[in-house]
C-alpha atoms as a PDB file:
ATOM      1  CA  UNK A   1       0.000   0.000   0.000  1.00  0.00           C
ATOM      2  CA  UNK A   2       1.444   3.256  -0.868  1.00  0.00           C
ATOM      3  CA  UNK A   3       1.201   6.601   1.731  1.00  0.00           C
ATOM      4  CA  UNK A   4      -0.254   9.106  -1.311  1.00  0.00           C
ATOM      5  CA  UNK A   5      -0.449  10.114  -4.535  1.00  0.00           C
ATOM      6  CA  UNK A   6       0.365  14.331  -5.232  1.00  0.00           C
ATOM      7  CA  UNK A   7      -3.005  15.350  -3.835  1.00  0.00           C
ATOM      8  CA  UNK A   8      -2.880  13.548  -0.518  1.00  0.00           C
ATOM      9  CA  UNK A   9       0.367  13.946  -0.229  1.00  0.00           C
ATOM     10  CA  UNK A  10      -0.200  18.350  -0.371  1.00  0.00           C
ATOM     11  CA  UNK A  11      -3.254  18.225   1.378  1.00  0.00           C
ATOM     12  CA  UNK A  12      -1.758  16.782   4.197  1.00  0.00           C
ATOM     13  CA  UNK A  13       1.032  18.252   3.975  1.00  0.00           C
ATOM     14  CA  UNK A  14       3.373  15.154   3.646  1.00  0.00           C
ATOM     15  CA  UNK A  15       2.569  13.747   7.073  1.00  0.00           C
ATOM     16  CA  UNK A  16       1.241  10.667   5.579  1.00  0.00           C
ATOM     17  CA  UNK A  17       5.100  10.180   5.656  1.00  0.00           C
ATOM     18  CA  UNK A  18       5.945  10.852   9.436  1.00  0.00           C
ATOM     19  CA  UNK A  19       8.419   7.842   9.533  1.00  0.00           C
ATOM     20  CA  UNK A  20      10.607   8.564   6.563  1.00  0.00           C
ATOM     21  CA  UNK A  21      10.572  12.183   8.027  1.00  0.00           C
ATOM     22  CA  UNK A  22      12.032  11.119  11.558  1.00  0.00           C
ATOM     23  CA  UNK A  23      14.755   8.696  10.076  1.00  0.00           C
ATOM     24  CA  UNK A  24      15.536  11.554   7.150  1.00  0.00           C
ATOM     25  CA  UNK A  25      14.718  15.060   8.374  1.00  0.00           C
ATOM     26  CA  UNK A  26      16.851  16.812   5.514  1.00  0.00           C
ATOM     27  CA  UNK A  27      15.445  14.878   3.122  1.00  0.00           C
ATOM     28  CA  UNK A  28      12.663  16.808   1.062  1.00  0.00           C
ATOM     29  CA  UNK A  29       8.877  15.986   1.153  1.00  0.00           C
ATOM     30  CA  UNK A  30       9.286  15.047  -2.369  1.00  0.00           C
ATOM     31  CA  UNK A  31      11.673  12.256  -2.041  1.00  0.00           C
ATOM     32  CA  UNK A  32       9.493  10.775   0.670  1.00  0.00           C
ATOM     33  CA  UNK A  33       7.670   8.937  -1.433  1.00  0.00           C
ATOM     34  CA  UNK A  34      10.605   7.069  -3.159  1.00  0.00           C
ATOM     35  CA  UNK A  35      12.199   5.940   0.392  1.00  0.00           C
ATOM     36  CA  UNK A  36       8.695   5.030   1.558  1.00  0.00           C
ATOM     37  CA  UNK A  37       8.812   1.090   0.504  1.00  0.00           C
ATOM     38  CA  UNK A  38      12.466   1.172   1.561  1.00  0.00           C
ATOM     39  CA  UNK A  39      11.675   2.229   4.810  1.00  0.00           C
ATOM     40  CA  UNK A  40       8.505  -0.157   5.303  1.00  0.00           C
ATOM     41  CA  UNK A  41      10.957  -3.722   4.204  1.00  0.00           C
ATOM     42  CA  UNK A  42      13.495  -2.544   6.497  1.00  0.00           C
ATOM     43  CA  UNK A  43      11.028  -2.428   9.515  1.00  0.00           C
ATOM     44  CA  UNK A  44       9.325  -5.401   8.519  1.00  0.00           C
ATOM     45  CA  UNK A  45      12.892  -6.992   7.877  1.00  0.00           C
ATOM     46  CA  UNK A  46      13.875  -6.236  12.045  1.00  0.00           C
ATOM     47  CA  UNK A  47      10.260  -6.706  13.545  1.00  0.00           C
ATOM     48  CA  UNK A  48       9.756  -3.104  13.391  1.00  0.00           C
ATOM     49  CA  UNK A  49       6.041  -2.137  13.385  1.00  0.00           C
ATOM     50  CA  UNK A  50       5.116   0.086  10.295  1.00  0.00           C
ATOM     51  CA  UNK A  51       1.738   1.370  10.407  1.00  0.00           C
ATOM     52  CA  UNK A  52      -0.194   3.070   7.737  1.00  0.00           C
ATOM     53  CA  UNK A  53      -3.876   4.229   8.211  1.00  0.00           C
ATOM     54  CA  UNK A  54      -6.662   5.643   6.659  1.00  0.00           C
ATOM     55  CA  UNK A  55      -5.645   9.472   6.725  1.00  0.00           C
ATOM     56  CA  UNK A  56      -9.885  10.284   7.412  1.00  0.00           C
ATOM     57  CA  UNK A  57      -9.706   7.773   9.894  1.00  0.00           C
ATOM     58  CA  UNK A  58      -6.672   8.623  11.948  1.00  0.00           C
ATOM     59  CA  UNK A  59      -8.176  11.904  11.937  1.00  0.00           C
ATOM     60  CA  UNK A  60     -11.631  10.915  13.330  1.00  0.00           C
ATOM     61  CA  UNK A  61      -9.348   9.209  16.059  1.00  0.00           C
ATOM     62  CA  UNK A  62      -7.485  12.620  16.380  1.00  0.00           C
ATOM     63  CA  UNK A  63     -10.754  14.396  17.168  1.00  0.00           C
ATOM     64  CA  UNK A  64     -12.269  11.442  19.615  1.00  0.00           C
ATOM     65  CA  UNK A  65      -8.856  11.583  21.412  1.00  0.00           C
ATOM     66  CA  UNK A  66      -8.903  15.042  21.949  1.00  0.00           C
ATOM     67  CA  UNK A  67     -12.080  14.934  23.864  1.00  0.00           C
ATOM     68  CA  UNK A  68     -10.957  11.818  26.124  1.00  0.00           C
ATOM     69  CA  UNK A  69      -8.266   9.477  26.271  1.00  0.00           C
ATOM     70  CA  UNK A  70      -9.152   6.691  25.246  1.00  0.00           C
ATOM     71  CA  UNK A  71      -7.507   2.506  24.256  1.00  0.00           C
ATOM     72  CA  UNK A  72      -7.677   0.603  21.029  1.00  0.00           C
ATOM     73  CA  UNK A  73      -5.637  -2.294  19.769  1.00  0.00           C
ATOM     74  CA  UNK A  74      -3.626  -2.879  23.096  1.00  0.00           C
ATOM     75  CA  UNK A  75      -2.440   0.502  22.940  1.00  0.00           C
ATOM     76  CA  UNK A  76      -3.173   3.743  25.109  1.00  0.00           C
ATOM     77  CA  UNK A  77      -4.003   6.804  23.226  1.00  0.00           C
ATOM     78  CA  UNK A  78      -3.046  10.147  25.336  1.00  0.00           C
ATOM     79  CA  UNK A  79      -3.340  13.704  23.885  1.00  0.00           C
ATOM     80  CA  UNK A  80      -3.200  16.969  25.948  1.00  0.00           C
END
C-alpha cells in the first residue's frame, strides 16, 4: 500500500510520511515517497512495526482523542 499520490500527499502536507521524516529530516517531502517502501521492508525486515492508516480515519481518532483518552488495539491513546 502506498502513503499518497500528489493530492494527498499536499493536502496533508506530507505527514502521511511521518516515519521517513524522523529517520531523514533533511530529506525533502518530495523524495518521501521514493524511500517510503524502503523504509517499510526494512522495519518489517527487524520486527519493526510500520503502520499506515486511513488518513480520514486517523483523523476521526485525532478528534475522539482530543475529547478523552481513550484505548484501542492494546495501545493507550493520550493527547493533551
Amino acid at each position: 500500500m502506498r502513503c499518497g499520490n500528489d493530492l494527498v500527499d499536499i493536502t496533508y502536507g506530507w505527514l502521511n510520511y511521518q516515519i521517513e521524516h524522523h529517520m531523514f529530516p533533511d530529506m525533502t517531502p518530495l523524495q518521501y515517497r521514493k524511500f517510503q517502501p524502503l523504509v517499510k521492508s526494512i522495519c518489517k525486515k527487524h520486527g519493526v512495526m510500520y503502520v499506515q492508516q486511513n488518513a480520514l480515519k486517523r483523523t476521526w481518532m485525532m478528534f475522539q482523542a482530543r475529547s478523552l483518552n481513550h484505548q484501542k488495539n492494546g495501545y493507550i491513546y493520550i493527547y493533551n
